[in-house]
N, C-alpha and C. Protein backbone atom coordinates (compact mmCIF):
# COMPACT_ATOMS: atom_id res chain seq x y z
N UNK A 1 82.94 96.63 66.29
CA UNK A 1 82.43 95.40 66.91
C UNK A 1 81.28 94.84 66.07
N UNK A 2 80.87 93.40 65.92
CA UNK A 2 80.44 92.87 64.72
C UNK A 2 78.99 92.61 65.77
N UNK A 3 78.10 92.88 64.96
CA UNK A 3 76.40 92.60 65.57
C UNK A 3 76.51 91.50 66.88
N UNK A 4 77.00 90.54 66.51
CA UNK A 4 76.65 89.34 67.13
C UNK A 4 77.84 89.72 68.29
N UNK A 5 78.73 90.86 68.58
CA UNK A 5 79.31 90.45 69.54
C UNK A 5 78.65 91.80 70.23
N UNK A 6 78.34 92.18 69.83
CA UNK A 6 77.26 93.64 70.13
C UNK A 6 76.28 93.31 71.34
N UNK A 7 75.58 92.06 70.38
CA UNK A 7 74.46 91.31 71.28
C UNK A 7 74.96 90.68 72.82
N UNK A 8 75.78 90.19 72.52
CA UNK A 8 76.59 89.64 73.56
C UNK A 8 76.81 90.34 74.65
N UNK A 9 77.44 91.28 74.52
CA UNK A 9 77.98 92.39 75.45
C UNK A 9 76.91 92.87 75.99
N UNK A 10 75.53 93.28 75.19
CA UNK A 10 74.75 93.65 75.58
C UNK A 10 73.63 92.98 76.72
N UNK A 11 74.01 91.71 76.58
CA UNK A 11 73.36 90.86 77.41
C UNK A 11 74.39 90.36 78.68
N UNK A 12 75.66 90.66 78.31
CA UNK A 12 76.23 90.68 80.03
C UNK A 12 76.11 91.49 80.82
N UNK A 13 76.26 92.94 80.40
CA UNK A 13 75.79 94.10 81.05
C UNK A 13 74.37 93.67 81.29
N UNK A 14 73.36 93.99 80.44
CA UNK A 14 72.09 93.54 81.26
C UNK A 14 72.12 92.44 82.38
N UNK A 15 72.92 91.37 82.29
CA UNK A 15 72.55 90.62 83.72
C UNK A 15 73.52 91.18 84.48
N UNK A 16 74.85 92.17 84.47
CA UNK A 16 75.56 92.89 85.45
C UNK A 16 74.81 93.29 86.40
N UNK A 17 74.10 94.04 86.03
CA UNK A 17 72.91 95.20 86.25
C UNK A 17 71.69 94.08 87.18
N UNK A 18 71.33 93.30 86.42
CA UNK A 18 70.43 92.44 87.45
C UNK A 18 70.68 91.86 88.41
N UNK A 19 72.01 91.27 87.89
CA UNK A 19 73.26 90.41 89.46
C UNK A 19 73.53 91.40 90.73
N UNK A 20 73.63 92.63 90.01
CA UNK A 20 74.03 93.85 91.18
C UNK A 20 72.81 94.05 91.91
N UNK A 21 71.19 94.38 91.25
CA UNK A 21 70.29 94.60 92.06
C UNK A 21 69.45 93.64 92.86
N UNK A 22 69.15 92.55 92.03
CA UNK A 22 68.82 91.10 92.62
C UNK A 22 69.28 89.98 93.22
N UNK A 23 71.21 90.02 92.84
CA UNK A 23 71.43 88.86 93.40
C UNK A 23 71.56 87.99 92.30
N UNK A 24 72.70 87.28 92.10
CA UNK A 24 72.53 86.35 91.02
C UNK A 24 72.07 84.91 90.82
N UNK A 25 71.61 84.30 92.45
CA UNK A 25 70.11 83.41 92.63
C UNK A 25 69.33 83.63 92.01
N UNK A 26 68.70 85.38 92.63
CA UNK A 26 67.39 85.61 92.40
C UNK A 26 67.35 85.93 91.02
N UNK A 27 68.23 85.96 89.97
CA UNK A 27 67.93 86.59 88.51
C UNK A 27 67.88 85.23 87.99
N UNK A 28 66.61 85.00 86.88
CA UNK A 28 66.86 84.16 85.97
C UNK A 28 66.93 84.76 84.71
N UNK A 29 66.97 83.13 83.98
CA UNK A 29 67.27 83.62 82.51
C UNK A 29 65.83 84.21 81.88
N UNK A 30 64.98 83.37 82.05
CA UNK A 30 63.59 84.38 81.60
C UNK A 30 63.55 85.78 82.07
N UNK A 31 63.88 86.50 83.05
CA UNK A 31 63.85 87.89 83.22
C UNK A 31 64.92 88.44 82.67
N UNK A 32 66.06 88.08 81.94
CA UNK A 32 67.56 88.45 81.49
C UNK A 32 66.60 88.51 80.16
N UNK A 33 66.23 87.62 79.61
CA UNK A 33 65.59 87.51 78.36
C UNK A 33 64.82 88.41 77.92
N UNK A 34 63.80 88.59 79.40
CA UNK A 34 62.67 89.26 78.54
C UNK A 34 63.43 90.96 78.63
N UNK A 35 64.10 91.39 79.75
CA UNK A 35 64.93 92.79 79.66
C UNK A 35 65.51 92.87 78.35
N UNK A 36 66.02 91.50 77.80
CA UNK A 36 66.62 92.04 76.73
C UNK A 36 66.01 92.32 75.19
N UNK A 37 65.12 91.67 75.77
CA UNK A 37 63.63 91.63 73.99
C UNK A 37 64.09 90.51 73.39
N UNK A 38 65.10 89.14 73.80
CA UNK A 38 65.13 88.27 72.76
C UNK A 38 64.82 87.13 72.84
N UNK A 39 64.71 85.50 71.77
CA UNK A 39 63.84 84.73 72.13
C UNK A 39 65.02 83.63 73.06
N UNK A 40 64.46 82.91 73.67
CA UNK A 40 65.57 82.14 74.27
C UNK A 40 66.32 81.55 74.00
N UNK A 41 66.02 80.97 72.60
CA UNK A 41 67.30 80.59 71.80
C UNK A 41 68.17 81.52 71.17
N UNK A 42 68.18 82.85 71.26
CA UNK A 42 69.25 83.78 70.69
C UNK A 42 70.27 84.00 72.09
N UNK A 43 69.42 83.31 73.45
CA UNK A 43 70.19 83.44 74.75
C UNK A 43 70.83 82.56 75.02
N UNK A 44 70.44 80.94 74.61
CA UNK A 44 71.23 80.23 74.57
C UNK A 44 72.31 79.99 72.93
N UNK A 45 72.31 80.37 72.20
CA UNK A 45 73.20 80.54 71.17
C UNK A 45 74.29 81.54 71.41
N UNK A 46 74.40 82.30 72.60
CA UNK A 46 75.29 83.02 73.37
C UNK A 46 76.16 82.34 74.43
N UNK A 47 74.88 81.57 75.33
CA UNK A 47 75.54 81.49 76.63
C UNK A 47 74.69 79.63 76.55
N UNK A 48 75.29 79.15 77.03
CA UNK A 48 75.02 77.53 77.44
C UNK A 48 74.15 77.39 78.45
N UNK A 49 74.54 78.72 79.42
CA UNK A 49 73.87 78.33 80.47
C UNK A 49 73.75 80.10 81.52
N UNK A 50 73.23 80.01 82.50
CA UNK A 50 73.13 81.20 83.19
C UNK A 50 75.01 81.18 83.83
N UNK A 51 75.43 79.72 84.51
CA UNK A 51 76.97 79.63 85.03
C UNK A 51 77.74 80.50 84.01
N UNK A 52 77.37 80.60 82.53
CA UNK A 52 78.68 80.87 81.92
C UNK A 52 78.28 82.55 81.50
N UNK A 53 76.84 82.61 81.87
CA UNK A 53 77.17 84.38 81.37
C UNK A 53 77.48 84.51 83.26
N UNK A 54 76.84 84.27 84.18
CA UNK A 54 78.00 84.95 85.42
C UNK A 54 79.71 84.83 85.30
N UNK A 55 80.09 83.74 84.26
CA UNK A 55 81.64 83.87 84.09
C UNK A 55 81.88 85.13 83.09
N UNK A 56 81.05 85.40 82.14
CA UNK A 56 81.51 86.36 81.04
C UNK A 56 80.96 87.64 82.13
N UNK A 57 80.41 87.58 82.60
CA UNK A 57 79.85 89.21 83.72
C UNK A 57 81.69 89.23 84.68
N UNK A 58 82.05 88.60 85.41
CA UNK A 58 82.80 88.41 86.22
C UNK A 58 84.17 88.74 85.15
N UNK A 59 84.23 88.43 84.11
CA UNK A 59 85.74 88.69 83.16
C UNK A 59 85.37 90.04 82.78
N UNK A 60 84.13 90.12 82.36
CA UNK A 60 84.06 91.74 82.10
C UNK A 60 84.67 92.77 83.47
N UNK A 61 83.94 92.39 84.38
CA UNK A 61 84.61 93.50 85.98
C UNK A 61 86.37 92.91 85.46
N UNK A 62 86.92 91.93 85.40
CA UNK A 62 88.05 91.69 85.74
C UNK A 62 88.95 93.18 84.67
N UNK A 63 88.17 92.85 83.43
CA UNK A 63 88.83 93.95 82.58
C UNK A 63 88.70 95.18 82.77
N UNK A 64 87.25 95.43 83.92
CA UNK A 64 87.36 97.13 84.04
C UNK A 64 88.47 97.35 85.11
N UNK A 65 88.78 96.53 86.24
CA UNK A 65 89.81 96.24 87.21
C UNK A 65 91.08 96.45 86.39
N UNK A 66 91.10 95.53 85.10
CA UNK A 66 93.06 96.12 84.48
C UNK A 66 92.75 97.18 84.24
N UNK A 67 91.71 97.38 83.52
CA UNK A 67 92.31 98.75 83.12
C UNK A 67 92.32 100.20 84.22
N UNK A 68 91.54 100.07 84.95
CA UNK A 68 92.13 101.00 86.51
C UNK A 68 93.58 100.69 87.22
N UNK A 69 93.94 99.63 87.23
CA UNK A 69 95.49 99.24 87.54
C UNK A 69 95.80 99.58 86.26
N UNK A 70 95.73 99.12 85.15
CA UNK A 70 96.95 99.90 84.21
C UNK A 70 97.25 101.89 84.28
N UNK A 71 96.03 102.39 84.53
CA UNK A 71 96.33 103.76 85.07
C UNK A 71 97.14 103.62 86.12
N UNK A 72 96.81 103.04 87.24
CA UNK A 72 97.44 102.85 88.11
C UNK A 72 99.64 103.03 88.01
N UNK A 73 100.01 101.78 87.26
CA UNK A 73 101.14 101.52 86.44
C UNK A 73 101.24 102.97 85.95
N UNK A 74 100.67 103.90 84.84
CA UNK A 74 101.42 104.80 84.30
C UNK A 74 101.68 106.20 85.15
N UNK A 75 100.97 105.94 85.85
CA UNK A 75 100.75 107.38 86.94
C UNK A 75 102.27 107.41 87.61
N UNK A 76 102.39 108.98 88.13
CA UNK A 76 103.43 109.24 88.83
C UNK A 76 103.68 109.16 90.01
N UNK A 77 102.78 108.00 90.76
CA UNK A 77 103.24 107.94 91.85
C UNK A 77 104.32 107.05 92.20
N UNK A 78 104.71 107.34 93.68
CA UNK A 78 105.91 106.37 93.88
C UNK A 78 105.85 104.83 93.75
N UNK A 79 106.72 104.23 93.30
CA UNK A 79 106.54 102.88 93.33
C UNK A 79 105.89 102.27 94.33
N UNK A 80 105.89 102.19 95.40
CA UNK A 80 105.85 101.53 96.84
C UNK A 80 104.16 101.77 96.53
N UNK A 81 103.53 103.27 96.60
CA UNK A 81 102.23 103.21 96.06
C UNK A 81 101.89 102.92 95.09
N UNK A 82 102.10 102.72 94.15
CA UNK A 82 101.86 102.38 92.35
C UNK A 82 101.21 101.11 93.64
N UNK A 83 102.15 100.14 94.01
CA UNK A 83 101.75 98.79 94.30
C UNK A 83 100.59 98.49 95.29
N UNK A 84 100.47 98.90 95.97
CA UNK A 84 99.16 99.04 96.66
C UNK A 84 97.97 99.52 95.90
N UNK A 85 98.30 100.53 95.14
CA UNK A 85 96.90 101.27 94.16
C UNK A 85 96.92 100.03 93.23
N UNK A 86 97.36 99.34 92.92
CA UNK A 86 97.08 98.60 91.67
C UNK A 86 96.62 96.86 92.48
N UNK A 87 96.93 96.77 93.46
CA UNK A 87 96.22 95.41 94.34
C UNK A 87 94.97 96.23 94.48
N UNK A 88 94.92 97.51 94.92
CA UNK A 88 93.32 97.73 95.50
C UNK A 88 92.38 97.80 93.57
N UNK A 89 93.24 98.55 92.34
CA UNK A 89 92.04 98.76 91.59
C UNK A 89 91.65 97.01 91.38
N UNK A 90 92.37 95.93 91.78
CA UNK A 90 92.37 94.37 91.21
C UNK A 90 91.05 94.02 92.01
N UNK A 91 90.68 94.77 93.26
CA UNK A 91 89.40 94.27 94.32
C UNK A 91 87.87 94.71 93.53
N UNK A 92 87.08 93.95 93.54
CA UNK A 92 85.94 94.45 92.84
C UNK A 92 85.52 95.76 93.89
N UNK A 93 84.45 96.66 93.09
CA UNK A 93 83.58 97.59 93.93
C UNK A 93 82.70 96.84 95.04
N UNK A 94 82.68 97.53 95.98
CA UNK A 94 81.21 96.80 97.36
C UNK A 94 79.97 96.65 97.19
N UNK A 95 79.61 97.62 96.17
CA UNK A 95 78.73 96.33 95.34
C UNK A 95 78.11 95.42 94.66
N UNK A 96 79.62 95.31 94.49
CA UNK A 96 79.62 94.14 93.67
C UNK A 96 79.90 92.93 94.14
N UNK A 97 80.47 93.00 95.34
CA UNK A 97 80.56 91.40 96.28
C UNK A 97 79.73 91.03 95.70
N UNK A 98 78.23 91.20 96.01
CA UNK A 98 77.05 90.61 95.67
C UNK A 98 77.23 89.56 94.59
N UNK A 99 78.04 89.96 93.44
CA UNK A 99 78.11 89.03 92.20
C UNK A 99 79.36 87.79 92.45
N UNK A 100 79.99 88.02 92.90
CA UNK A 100 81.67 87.41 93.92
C UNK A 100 81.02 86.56 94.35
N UNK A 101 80.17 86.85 95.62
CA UNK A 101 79.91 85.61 96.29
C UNK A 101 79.12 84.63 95.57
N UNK A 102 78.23 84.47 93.96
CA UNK A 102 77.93 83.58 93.70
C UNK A 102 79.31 82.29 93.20
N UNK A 103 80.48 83.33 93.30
CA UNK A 103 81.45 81.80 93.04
C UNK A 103 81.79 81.20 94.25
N UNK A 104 81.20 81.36 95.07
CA UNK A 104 81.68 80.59 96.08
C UNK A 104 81.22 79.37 96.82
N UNK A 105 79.90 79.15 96.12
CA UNK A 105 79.11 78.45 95.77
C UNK A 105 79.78 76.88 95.09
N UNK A 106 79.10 75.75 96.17
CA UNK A 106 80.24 74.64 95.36
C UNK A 106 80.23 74.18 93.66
N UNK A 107 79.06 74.52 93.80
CA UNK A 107 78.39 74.27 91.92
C UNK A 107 79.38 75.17 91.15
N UNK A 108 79.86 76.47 91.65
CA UNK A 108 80.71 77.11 91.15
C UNK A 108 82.37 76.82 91.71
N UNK A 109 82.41 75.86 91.99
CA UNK A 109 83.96 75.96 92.47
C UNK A 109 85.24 76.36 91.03
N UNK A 110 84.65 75.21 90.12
CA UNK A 110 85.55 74.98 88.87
C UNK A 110 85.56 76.60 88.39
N UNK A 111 84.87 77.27 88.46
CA UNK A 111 84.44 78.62 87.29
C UNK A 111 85.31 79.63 88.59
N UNK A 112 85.37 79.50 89.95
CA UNK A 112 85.90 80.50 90.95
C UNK A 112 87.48 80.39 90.51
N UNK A 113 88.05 78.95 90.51
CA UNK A 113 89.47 78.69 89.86
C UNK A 113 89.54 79.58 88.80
N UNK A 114 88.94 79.29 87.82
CA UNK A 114 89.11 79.70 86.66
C UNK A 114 89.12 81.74 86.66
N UNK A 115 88.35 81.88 87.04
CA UNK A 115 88.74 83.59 87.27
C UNK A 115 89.61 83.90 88.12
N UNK A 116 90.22 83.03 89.30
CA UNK A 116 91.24 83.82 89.60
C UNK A 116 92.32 83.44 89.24
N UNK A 117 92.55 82.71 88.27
CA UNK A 117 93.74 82.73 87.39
C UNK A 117 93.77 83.13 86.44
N UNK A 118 92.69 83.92 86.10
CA UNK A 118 92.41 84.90 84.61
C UNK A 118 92.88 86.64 85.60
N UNK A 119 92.86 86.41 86.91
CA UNK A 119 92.85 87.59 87.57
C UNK A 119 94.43 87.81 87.68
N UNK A 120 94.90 86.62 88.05
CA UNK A 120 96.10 86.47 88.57
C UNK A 120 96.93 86.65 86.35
N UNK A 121 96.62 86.07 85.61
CA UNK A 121 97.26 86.19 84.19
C UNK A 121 97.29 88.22 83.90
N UNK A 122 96.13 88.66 85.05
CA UNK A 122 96.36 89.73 84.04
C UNK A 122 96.97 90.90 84.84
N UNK A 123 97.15 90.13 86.53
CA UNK A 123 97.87 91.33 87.34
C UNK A 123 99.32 90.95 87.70
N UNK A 124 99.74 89.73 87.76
CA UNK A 124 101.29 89.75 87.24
C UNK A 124 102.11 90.29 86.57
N UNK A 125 101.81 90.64 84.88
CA UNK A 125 102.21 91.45 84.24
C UNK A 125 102.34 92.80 84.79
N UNK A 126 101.38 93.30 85.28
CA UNK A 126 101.14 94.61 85.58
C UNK A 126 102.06 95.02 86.84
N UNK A 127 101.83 94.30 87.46
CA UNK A 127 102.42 94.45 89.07
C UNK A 127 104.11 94.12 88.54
N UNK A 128 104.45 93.05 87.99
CA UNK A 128 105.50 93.09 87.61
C UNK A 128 106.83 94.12 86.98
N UNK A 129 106.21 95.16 86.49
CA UNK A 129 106.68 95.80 85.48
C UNK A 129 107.14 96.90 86.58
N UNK A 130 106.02 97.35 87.67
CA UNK A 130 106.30 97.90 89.01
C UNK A 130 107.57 97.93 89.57
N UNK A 131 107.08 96.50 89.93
CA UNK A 131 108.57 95.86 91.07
C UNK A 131 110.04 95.94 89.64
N UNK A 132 109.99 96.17 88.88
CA UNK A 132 110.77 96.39 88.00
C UNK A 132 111.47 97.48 88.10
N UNK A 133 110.79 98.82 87.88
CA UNK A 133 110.76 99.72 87.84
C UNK A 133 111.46 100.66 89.59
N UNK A 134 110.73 100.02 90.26
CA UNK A 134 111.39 99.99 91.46
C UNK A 134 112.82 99.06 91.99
N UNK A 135 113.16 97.93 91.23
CA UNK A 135 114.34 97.66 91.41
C UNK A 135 115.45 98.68 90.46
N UNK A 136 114.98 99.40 89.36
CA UNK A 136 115.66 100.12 88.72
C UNK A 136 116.16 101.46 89.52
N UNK A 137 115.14 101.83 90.59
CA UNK A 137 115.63 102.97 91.18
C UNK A 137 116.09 102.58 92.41
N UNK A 138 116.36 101.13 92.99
CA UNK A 138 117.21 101.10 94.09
C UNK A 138 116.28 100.57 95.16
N UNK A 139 114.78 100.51 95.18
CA UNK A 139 114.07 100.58 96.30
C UNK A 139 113.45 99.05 96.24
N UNK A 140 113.76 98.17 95.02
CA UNK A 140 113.49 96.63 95.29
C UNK A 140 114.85 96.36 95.43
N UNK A 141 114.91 94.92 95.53
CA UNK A 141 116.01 93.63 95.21
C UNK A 141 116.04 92.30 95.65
N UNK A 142 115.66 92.29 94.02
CA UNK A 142 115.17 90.83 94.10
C UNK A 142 115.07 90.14 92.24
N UNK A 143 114.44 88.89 92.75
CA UNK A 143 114.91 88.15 91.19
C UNK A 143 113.36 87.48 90.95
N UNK A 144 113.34 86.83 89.92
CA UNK A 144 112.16 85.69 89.76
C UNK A 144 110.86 86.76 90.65
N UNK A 145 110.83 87.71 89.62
CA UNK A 145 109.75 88.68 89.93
C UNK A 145 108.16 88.46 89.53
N UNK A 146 108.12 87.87 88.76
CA UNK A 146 106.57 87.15 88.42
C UNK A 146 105.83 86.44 90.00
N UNK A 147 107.13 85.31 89.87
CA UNK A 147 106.48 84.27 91.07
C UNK A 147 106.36 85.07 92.44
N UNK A 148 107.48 86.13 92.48
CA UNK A 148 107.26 86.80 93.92
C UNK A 148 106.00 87.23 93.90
N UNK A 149 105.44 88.32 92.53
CA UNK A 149 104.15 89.15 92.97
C UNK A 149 102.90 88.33 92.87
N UNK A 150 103.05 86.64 92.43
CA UNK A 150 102.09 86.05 92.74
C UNK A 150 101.93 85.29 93.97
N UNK A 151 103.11 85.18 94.83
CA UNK A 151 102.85 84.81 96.18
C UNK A 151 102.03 86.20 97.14
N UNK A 152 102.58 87.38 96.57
CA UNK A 152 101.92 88.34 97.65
C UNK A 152 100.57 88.60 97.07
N UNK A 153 99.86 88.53 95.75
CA UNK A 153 99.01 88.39 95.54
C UNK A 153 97.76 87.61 95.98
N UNK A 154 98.60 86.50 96.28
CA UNK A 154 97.83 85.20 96.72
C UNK A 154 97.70 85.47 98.58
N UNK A 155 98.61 86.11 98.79
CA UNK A 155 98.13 86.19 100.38
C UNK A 155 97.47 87.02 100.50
N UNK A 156 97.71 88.70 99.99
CA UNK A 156 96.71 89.61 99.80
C UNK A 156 94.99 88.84 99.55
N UNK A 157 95.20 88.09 98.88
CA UNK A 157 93.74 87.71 98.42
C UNK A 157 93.51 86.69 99.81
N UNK A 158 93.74 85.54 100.13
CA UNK A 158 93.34 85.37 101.60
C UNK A 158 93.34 85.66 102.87
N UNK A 159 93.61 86.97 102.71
CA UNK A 159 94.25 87.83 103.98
C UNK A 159 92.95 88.22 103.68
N UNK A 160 92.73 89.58 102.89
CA UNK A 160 91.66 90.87 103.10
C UNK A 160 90.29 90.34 102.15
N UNK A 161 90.58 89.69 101.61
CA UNK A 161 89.40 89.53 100.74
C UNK A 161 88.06 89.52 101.43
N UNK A 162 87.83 88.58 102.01
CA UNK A 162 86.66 88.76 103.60
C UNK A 162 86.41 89.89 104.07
N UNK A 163 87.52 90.67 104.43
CA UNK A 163 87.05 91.77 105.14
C UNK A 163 87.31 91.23 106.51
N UNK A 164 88.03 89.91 106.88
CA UNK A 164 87.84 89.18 108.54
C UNK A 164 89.48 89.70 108.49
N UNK A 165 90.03 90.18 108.70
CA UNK A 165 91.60 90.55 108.98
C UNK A 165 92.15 91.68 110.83
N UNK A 166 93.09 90.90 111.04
CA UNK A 166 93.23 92.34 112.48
C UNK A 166 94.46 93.33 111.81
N UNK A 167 94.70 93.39 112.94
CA UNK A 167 96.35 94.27 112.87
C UNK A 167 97.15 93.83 112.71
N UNK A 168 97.14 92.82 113.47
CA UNK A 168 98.82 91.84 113.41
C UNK A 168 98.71 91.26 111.95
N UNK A 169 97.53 90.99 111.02
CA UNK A 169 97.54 90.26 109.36
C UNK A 169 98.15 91.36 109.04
N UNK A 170 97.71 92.72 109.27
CA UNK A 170 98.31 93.84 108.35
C UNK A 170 99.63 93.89 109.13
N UNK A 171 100.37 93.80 109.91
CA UNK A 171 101.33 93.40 110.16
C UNK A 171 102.39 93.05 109.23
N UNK A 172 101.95 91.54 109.29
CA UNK A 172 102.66 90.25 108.66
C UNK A 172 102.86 91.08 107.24
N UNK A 173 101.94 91.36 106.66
CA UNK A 173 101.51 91.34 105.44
C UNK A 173 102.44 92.62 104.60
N UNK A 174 102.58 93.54 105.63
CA UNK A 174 103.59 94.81 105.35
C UNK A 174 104.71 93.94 105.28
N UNK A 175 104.77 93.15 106.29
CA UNK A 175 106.65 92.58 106.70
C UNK A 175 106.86 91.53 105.79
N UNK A 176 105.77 90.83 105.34
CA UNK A 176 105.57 89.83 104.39
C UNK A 176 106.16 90.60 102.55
N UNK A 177 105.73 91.23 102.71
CA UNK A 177 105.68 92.40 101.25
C UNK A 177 107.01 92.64 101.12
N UNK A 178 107.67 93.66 102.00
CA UNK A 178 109.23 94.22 102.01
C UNK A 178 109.94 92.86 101.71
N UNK A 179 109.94 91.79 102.89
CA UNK A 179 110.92 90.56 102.54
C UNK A 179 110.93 89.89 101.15
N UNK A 180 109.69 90.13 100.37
CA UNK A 180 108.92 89.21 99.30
C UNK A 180 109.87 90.13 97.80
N UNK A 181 110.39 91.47 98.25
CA UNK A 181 110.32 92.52 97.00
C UNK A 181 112.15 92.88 97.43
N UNK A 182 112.51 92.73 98.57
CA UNK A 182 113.98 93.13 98.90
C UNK A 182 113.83 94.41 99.72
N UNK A 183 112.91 94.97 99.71
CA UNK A 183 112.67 96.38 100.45
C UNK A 183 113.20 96.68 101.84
N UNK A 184 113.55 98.04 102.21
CA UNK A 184 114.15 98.01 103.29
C UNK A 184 112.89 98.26 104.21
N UNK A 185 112.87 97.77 105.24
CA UNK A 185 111.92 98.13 106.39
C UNK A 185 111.47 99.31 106.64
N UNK A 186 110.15 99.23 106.55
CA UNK A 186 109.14 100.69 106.65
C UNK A 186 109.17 101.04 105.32
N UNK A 187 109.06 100.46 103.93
CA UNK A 187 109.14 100.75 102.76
C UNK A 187 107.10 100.76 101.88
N UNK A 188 107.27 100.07 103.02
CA UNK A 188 105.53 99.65 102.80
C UNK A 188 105.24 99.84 103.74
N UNK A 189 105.06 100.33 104.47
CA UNK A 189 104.14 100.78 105.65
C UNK A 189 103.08 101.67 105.63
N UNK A 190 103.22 102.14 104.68
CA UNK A 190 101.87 103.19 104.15
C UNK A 190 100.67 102.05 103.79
N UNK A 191 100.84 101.05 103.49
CA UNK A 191 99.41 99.72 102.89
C UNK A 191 98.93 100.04 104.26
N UNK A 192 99.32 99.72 105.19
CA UNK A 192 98.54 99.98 106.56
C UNK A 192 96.86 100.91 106.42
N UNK A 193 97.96 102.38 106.17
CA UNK A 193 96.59 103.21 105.96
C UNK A 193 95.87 103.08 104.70
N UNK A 194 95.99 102.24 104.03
CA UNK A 194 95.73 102.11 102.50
C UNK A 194 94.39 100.83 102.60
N UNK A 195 94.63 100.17 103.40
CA UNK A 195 94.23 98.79 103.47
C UNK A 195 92.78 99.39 104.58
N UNK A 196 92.96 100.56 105.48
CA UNK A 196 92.01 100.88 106.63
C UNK A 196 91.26 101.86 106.16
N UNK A 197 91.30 102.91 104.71
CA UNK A 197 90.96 103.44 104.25
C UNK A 197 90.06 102.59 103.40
N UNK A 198 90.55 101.84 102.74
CA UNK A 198 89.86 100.80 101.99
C UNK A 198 88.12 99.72 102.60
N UNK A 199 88.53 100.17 103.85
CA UNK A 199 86.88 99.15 105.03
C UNK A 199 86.04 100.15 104.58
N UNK A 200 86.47 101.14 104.64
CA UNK A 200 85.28 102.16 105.39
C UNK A 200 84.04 102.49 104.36
């Protein structure tokens, strides 16, 4: 890795680290700066602005997220779980909401789009290869497998993301899944305990 991307890295992690303990309101760039020993123009010759290192902090989690779902993918578990373990490694850690909820923020609307279609570019592939793998042994059936695992993706993400969900969402969402993949009923029914294990 070349100096200048050294620096870089080194200054997203440092505001990771500040976003996680302070809040990414309460952190500015003068305290990012002075943690890091450099002058403010070596901070803005990086970053434009504080918006775009919370986007480079937020792609960094996204990549520690693939790469826990790509374990996820090579492991020996059964398909049906492969797919649930690899939606849950896609959820940030709890505490890390803390850094999440600054996209939700209207100033941040454009930059919230933008990561979850950097989220969604990099768990399609992954999830895909799954439902693949499982139509190979009999337990999917189905076609136009990309677009399927981005519809259940997309409900997964407005279903649980909050944390505001009952029984009957986890419901739907099991019955939603099987119909979405070809699965026979009760094929996913284990997300249930997967999804209630996951609050606590």
């Amino acid at each position: 890795m070349k100096k200048g991307e050294m620096r870089k890295l080194e200054l997203v992690q440092i505001a990771y680290r500040m976003f996680l303990t302070k809040g990414y309101e309460n952190t500015s760039v003068d305290e990012i700066i002075e943690e890091a020993g450099i002058a403010k123009g070596t901070f803005y010759y990086y970053f434009e602005s504080k918006e775009l290192l919370l986007e480079e902090v937020i792609n960094m989690m996204i990549g520690k997220e693939a790469e826990a779902a790509t374990a996820v993918l090579k492991s020996d578990l059964p398909v049906p779980v492969k797919i649930t373990g690899i939606i849950m490694s896609l959820q940030p850690e709890k505490e890390e909401f803390v850094i999440e909820e600054a996209l939700l923020s209207p100033e941040n609307a454009l930059m919230h789009k933008r990561t979850k279609q950097k989220l969604y570019d990099v768990a399609i592939p992954i999830l895909s290869e799954v439902v693949e793998e499982g139509i190979s042994q009999g337990i999917f059936n189905c076609n136009n497998i990309p677009e399927r695992v981005k519809t259940m993706l997309i409900v997964s993400s407005e279903v649980f993301d909050d944390g505001q969900f009952t029984e009957r969402d986890i419901d739907v969402f099991v019955d939603l899944t099987e119909k979405l993949l070809g699965a026979e009923k009760g094929t996913m029914e284990f997300v249930r305990e997967m999804i209630s294990r996951g609050e606590k």
